[in-house]
C-alpha atoms as a PDB file:
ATOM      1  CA  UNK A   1      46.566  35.950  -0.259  1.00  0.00           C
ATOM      2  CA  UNK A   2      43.117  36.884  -0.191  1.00  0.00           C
ATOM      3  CA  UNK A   3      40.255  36.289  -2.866  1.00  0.00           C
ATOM      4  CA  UNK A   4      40.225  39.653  -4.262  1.00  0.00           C
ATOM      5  CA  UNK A   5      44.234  39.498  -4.586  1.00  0.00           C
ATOM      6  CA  UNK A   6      43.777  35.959  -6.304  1.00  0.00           C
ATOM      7  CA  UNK A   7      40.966  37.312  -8.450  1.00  0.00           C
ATOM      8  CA  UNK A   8      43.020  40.356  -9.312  1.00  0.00           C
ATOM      9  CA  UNK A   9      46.321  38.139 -10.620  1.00  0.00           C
ATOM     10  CA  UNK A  10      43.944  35.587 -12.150  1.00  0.00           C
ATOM     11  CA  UNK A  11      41.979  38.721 -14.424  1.00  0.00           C
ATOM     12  CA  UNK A  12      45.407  40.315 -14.956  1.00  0.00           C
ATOM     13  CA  UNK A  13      47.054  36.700 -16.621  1.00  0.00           C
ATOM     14  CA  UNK A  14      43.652  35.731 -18.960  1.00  0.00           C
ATOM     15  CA  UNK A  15      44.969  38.105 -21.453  1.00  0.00           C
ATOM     16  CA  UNK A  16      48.438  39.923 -21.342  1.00  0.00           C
ATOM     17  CA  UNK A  17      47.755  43.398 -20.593  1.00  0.00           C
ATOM     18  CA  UNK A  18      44.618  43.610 -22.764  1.00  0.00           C
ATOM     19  CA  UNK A  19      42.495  43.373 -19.390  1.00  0.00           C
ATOM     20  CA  UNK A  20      44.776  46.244 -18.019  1.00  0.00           C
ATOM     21  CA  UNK A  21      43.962  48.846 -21.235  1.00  0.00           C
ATOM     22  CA  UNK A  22      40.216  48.044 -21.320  1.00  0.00           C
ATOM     23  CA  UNK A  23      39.430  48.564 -17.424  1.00  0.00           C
ATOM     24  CA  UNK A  24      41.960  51.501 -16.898  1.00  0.00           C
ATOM     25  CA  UNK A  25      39.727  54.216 -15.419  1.00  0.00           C
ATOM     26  CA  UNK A  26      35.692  54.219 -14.965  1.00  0.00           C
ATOM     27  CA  UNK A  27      34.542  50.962 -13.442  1.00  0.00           C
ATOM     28  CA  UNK A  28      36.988  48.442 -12.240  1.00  0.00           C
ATOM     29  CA  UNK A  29      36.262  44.567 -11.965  1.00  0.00           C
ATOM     30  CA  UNK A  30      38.197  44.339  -8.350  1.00  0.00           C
ATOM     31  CA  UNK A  31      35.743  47.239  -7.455  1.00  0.00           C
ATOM     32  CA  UNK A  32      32.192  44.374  -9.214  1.00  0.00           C
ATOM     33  CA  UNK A  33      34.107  41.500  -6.955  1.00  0.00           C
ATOM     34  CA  UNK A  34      34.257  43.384  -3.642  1.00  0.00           C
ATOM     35  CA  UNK A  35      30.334  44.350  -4.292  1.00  0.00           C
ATOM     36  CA  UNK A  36      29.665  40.509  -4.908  1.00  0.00           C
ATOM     37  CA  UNK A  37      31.243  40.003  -1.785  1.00  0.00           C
ATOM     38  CA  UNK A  38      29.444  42.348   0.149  1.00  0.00           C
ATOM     39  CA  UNK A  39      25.938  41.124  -1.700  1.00  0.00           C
ATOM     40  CA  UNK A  40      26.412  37.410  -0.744  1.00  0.00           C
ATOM     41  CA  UNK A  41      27.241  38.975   2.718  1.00  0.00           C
ATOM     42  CA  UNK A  42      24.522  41.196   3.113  1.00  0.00           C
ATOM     43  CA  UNK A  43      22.055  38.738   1.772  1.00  0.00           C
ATOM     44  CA  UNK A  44      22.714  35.853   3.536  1.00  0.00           C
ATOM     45  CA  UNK A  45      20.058  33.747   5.292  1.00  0.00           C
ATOM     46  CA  UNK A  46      20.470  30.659   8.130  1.00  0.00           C
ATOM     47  CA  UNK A  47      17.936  28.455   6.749  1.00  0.00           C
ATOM     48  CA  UNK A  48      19.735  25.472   9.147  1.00  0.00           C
ATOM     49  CA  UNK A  49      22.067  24.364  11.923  1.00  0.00           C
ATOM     50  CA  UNK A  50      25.472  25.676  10.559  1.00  0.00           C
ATOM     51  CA  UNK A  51      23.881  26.137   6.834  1.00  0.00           C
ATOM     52  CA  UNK A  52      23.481  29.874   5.534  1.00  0.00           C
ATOM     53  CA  UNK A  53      22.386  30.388   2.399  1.00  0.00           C
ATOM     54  CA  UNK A  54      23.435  33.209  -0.172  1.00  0.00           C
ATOM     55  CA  UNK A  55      22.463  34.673  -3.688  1.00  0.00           C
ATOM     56  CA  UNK A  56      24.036  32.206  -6.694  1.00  0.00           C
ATOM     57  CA  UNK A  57      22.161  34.830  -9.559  1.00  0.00           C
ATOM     58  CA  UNK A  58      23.937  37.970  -9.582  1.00  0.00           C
ATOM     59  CA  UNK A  59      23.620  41.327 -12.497  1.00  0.00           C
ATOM     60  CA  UNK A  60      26.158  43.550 -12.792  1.00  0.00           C
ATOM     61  CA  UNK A  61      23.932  46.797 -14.140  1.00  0.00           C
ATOM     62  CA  UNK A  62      25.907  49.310 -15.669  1.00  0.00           C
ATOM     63  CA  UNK A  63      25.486  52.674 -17.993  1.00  0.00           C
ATOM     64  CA  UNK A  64      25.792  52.781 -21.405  1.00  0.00           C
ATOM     65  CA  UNK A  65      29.663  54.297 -21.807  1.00  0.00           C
ATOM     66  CA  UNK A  66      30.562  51.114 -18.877  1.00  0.00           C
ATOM     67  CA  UNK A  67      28.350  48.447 -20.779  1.00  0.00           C
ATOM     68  CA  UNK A  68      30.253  49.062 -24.314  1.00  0.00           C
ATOM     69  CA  UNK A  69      33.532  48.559 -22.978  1.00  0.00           C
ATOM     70  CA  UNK A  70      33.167  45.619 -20.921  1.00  0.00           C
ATOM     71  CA  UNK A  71      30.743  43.845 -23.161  1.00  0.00           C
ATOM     72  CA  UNK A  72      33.334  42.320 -25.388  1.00  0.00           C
ATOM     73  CA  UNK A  73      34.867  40.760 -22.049  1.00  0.00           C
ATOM     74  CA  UNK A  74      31.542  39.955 -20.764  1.00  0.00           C
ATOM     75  CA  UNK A  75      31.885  35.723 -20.500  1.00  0.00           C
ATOM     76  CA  UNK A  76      35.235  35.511 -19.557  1.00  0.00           C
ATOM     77  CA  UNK A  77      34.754  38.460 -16.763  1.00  0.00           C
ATOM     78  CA  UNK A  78      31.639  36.680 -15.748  1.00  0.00           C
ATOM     79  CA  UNK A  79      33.490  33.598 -15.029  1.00  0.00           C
ATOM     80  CA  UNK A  80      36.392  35.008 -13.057  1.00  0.00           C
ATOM     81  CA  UNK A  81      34.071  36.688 -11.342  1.00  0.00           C
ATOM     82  CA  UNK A  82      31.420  33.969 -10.410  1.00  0.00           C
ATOM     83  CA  UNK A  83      34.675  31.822  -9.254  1.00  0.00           C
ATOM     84  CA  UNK A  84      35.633  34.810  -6.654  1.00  0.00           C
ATOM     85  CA  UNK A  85      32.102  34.564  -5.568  1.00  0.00           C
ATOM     86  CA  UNK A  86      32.380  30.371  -4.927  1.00  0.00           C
ATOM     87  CA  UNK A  87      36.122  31.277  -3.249  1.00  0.00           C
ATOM     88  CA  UNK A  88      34.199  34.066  -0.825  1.00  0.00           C
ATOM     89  CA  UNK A  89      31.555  31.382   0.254  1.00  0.00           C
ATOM     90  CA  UNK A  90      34.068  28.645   0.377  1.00  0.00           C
ATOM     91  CA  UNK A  91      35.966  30.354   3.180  1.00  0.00           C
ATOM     92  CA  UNK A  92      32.613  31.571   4.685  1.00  0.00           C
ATOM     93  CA  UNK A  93      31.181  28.412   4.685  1.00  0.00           C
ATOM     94  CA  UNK A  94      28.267  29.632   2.801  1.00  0.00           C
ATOM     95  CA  UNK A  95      25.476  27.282   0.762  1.00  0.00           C
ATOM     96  CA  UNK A  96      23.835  27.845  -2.802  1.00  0.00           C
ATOM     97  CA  UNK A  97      20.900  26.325  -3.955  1.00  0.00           C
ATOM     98  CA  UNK A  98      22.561  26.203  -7.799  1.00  0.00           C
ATOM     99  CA  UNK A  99      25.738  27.303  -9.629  1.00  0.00           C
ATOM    100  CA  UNK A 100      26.616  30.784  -9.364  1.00  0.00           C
ATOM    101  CA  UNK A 101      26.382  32.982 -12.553  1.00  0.00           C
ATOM    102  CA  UNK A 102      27.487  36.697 -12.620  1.00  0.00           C
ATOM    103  CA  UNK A 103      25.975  38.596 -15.810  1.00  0.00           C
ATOM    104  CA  UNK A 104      26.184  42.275 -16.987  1.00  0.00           C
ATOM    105  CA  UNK A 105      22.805  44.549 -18.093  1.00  0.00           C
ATOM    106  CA  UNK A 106      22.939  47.492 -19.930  1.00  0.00           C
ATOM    107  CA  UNK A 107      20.646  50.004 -17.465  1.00  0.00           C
ATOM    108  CA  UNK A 108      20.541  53.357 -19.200  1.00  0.00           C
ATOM    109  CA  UNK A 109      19.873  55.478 -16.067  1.00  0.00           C
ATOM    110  CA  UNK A 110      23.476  54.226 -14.129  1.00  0.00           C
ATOM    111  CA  UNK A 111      25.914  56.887 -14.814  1.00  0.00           C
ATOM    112  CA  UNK A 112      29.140  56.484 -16.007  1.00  0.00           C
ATOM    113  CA  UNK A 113      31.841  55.214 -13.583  1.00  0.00           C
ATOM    114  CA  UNK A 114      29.099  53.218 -11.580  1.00  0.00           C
ATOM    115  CA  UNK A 115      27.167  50.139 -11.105  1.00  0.00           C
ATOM    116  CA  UNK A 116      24.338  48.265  -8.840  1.00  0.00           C
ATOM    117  CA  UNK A 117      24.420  44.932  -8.206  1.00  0.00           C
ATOM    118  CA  UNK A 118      21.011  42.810  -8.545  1.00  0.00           C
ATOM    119  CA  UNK A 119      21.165  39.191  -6.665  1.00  0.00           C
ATOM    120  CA  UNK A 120      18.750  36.192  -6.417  1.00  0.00           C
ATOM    121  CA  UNK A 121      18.399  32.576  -5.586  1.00  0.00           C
ATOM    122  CA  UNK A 122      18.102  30.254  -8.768  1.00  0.00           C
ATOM    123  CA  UNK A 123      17.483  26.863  -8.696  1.00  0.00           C
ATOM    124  CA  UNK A 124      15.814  26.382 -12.016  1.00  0.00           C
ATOM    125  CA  UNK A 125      17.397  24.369 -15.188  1.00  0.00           C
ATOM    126  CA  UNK A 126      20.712  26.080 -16.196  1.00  0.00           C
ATOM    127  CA  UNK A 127      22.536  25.530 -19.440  1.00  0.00           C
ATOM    128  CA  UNK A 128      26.303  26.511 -19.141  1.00  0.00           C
ATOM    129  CA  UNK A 129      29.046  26.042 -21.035  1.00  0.00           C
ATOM    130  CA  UNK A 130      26.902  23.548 -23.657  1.00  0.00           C
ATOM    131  CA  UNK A 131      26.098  21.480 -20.133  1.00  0.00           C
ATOM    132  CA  UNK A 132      22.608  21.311 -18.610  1.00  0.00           C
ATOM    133  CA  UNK A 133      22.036  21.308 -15.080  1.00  0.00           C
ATOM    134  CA  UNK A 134      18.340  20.097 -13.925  1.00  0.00           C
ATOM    135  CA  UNK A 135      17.352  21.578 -10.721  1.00  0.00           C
ATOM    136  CA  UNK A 136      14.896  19.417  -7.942  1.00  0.00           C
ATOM    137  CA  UNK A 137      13.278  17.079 -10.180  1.00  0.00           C
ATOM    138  CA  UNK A 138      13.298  13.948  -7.946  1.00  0.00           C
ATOM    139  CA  UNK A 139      12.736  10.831  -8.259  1.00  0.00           C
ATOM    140  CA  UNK A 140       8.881  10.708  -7.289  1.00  0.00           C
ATOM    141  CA  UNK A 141       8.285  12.776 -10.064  1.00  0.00           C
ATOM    142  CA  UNK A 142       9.773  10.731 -12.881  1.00  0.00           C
ATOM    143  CA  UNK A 143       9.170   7.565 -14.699  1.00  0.00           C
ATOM    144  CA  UNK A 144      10.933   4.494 -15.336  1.00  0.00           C
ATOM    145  CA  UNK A 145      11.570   5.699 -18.833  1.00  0.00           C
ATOM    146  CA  UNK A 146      13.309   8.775 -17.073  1.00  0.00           C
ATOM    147  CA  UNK A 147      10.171  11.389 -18.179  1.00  0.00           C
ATOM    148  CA  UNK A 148       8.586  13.474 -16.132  1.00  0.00           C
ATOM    149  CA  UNK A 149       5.128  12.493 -15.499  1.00  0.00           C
ATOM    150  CA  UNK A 150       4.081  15.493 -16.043  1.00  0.00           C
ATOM    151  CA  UNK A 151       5.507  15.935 -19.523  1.00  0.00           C
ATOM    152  CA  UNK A 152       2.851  17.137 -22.278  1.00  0.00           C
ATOM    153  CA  UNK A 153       1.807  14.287 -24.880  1.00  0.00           C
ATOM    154  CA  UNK A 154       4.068  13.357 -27.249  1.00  0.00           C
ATOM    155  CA  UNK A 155       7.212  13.636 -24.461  1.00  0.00           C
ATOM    156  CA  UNK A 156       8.696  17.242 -26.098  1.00  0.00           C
ATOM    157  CA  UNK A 157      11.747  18.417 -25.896  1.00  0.00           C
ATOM    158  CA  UNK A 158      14.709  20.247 -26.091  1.00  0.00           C
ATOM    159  CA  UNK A 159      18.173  18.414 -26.615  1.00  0.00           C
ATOM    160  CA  UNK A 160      21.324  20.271 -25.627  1.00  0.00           C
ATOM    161  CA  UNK A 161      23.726  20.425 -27.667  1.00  0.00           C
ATOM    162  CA  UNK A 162      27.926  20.817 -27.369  1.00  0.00           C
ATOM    163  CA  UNK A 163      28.526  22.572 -29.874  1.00  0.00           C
ATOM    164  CA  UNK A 164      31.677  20.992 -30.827  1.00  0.00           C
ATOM    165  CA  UNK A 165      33.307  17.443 -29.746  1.00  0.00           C
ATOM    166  CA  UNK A 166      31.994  15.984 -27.081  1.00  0.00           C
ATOM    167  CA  UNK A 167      34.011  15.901 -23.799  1.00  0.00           C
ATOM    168  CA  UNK A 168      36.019  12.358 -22.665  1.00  0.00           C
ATOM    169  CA  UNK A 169      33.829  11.133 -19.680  1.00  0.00           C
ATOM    170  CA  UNK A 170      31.011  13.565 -20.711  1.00  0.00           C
ATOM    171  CA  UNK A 171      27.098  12.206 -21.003  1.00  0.00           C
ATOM    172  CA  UNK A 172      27.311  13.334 -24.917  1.00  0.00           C
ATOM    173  CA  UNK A 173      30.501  10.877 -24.949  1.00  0.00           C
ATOM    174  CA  UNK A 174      28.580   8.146 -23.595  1.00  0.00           C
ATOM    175  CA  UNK A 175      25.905   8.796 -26.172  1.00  0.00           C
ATOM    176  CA  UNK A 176      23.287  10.246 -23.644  1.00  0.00           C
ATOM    177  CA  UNK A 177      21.933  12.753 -24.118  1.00  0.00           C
ATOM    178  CA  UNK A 178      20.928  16.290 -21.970  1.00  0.00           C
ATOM    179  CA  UNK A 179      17.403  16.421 -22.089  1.00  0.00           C
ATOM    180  CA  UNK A 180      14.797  19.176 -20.767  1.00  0.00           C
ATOM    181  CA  UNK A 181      11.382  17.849 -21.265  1.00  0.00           C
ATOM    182  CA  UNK A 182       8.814  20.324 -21.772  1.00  0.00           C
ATOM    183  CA  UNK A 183       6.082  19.860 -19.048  1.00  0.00           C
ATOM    184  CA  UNK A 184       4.344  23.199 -19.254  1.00  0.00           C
ATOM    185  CA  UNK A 185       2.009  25.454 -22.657  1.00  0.00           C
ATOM    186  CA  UNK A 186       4.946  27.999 -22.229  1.00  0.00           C
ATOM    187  CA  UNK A 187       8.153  27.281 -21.488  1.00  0.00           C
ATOM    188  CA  UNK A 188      10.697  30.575 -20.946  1.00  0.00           C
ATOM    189  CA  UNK A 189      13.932  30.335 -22.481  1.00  0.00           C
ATOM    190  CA  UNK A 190      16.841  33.086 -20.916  1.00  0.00           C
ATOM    191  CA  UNK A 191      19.201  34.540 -18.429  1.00  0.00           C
ATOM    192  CA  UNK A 192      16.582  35.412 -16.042  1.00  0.00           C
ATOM    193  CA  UNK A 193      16.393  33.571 -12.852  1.00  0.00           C
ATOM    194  CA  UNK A 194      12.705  33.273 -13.350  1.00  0.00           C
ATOM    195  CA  UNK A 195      13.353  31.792 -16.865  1.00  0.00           C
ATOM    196  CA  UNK A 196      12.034  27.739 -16.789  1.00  0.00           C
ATOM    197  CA  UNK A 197      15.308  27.000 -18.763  1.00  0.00           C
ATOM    198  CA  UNK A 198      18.296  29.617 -17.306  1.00  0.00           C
ATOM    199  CA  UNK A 199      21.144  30.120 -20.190  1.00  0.00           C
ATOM    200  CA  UNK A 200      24.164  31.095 -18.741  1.00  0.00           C
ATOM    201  CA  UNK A 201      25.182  32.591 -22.069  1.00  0.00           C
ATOM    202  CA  UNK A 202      26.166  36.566 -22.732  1.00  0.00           C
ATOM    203  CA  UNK A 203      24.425  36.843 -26.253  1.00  0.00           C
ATOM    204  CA  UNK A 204      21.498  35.726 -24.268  1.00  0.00           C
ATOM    205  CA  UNK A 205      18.726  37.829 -23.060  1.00  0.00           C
ATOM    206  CA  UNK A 206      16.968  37.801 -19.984  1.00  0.00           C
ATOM    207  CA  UNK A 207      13.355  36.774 -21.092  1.00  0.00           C
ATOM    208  CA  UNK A 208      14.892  35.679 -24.797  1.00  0.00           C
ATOM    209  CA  UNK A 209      11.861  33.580 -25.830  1.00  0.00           C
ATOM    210  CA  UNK A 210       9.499  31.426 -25.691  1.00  0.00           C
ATOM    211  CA  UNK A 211       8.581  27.670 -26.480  1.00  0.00           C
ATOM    212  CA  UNK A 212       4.504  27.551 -26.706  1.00  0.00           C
ATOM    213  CA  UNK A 213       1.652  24.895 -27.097  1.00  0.00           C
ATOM    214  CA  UNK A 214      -0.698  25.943 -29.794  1.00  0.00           C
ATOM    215  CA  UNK A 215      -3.001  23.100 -30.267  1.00  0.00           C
ATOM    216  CA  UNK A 216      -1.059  20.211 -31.174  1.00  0.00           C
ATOM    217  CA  UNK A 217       1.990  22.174 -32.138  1.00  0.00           C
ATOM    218  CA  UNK A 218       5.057  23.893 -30.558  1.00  0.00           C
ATOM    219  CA  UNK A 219       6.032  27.493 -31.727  1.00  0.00           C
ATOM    220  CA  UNK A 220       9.558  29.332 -30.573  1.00  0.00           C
ATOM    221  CA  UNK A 221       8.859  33.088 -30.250  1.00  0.00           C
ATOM    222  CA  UNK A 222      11.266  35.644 -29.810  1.00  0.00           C
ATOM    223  CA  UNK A 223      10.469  37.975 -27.045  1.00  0.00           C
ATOM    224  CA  UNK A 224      11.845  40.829 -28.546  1.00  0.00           C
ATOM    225  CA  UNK A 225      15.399  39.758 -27.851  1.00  0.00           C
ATOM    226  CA  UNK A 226      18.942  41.667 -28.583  1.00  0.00           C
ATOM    227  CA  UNK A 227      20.470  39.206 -30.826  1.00  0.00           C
ATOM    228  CA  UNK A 228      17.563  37.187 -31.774  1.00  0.00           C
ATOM    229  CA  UNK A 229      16.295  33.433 -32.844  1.00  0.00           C
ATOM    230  CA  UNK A 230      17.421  31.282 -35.439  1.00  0.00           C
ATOM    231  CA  UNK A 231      15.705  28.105 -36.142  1.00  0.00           C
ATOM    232  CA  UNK A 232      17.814  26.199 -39.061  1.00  0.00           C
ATOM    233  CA  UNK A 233      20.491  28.726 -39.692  1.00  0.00           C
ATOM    234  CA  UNK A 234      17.508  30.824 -40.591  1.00  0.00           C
ATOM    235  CA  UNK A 235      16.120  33.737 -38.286  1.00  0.00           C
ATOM    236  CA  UNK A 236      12.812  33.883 -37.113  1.00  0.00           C
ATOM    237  CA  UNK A 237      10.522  36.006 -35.233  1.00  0.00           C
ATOM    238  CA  UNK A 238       8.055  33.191 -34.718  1.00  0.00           C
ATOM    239  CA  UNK A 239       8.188  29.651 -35.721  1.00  0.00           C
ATOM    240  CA  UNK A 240       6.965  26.721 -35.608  1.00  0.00           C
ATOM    241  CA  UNK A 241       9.121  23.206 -34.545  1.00  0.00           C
ATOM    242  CA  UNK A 242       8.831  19.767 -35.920  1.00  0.00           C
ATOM    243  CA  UNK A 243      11.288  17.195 -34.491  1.00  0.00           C
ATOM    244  CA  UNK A 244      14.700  18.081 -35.508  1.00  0.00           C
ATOM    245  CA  UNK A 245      14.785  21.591 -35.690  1.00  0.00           C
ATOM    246  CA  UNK A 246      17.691  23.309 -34.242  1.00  0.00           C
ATOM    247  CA  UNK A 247      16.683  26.811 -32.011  1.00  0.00           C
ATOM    248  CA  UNK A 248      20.100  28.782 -32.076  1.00  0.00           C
ATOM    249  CA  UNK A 249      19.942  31.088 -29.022  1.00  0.00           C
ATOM    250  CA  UNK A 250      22.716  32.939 -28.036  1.00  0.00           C
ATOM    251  CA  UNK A 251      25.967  30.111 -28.612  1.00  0.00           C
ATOM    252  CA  UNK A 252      23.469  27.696 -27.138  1.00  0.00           C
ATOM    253  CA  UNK A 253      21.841  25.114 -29.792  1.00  0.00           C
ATOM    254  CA  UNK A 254      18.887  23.609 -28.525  1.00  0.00           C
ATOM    255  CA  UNK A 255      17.126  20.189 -31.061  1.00  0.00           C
ATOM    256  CA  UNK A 256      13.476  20.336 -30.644  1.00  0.00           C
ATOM    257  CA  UNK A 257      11.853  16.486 -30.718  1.00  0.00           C
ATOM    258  CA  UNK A 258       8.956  14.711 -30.030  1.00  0.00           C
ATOM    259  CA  UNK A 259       7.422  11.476 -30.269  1.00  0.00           C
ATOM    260  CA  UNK A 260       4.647  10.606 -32.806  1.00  0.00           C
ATOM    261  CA  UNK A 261       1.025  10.634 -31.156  1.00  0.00           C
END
């Protein structure tokens, strides 16, 4: 069986028959996987003996009648469709650089009943599934404490959060905790690939917001997003963070802390 077949009977057996009403006509998720295929095919680069290296950021960009219906099915889809892309390099012995996330954009000039795929290679901090993944920061570049040296005064930070009960085996079970320090005055939070800390999170936008330095304090600023910031159950356009506050992005919750100067 091949990985679009397995993709297929996985899609078809998430929900029974409610995948089969939604995507009956207009665009078809075997019809996304085949062009993920041919993107991570088309975009492949040797960049070693017997290591080729593909795209691991991928947008699905679709019109506005497309975007409505597959919205509600957007994390779900996105999985099963990120795990056909892993399959596909599996087989072709392909590399990534980070793990591979698979996103829909609303794009208001694709017409109905069609798509475009947009790819890239993203190796910066990812947050998925409540679990962060810290791209290339090795050891050189961190302190005994386990800081970057080149964290801003005060160590800042943003604490990840589960969400719920902590996984058996999991860092949050151990009572460590998932830490991105903040080593930079701005610090992008989204889906982007660009973004210094990459959410992997549908509710999310691409540029969603923003942590900045202002003097001596940190401020979270919402770039304009779709579904907005909340800092303390409360929403906010632009706020400033003291140690403890909890910035509610998408179904990510991210605890702001610092030390005392």
């Amino acid at each position: 069986m091949g990985v679009l077949q397995r993709f297929e009977r996985r899609l078809g057996g998430l929900v029974e028959g409610a995948f089969a009403k939604v995507f009956k006509g207009d665009v078809q998720p075997v019809e996304i996987a085949g062009a993920l295929q041919r993107e991570t095919d088309d975009r492949k680069s040797v960049v070693g003996q017997d290591k080729v290296l593909v795209p691991n950021d991928f947008v699905v960009e679709l019109g506005q009648h497309d975007y409505d219906r597959l919205q509600p099915w957007a994390q779900p889809l996105g999985e099963e469709l990120a795990a056909m892309v892993r399959e596909h390099a599996t087989e072709q012995r392909y590399t990534f650089v980070g793990p591979v996330t698979v996103a829909l954009e609303l794009m208001p000039d694709v017409d109905t009943g069609t798509f475009r795929v947009r790819s890239g290679v993203s190796a910066g901090d990812l947050v998925e599934g409540g679990r962060l993944t810290v791209a290339g920061s090795g050891s050189s570049d961190v302190a005994a404490s386990g800081t970057p040296r080149n964290a801003l005064p005060g160590r800042p930070r943003l604490v990840v959060t589960t969400g719920g009960k902590a996984l058996a085996g999991s860092p949050e079970s151990r009572g460590e905790e998932q830490v991105l320090h903040l080593t930079h005055s701005v610090t992008v939070l989204g889906r982007a690939a660009d973004a210094d800390l990459k959410l992997n999170d549908p509710g999310v936008s691409r540029r969603h917001a923003e942590i900045r330095q202002e003097g001596g304090d940190f401020v979270v600023v919402d770039l304009g997003s779709t579904n907005g910031v909340r800092v303390n159950d409360a929403s906010v356009t632009r706020q400033s963070l003291k140690t403890g506050d909890r910035v509610e992005i998408g179904s990510t919750t991210l605890v702001f802390r610092r030390d005392e100067d």
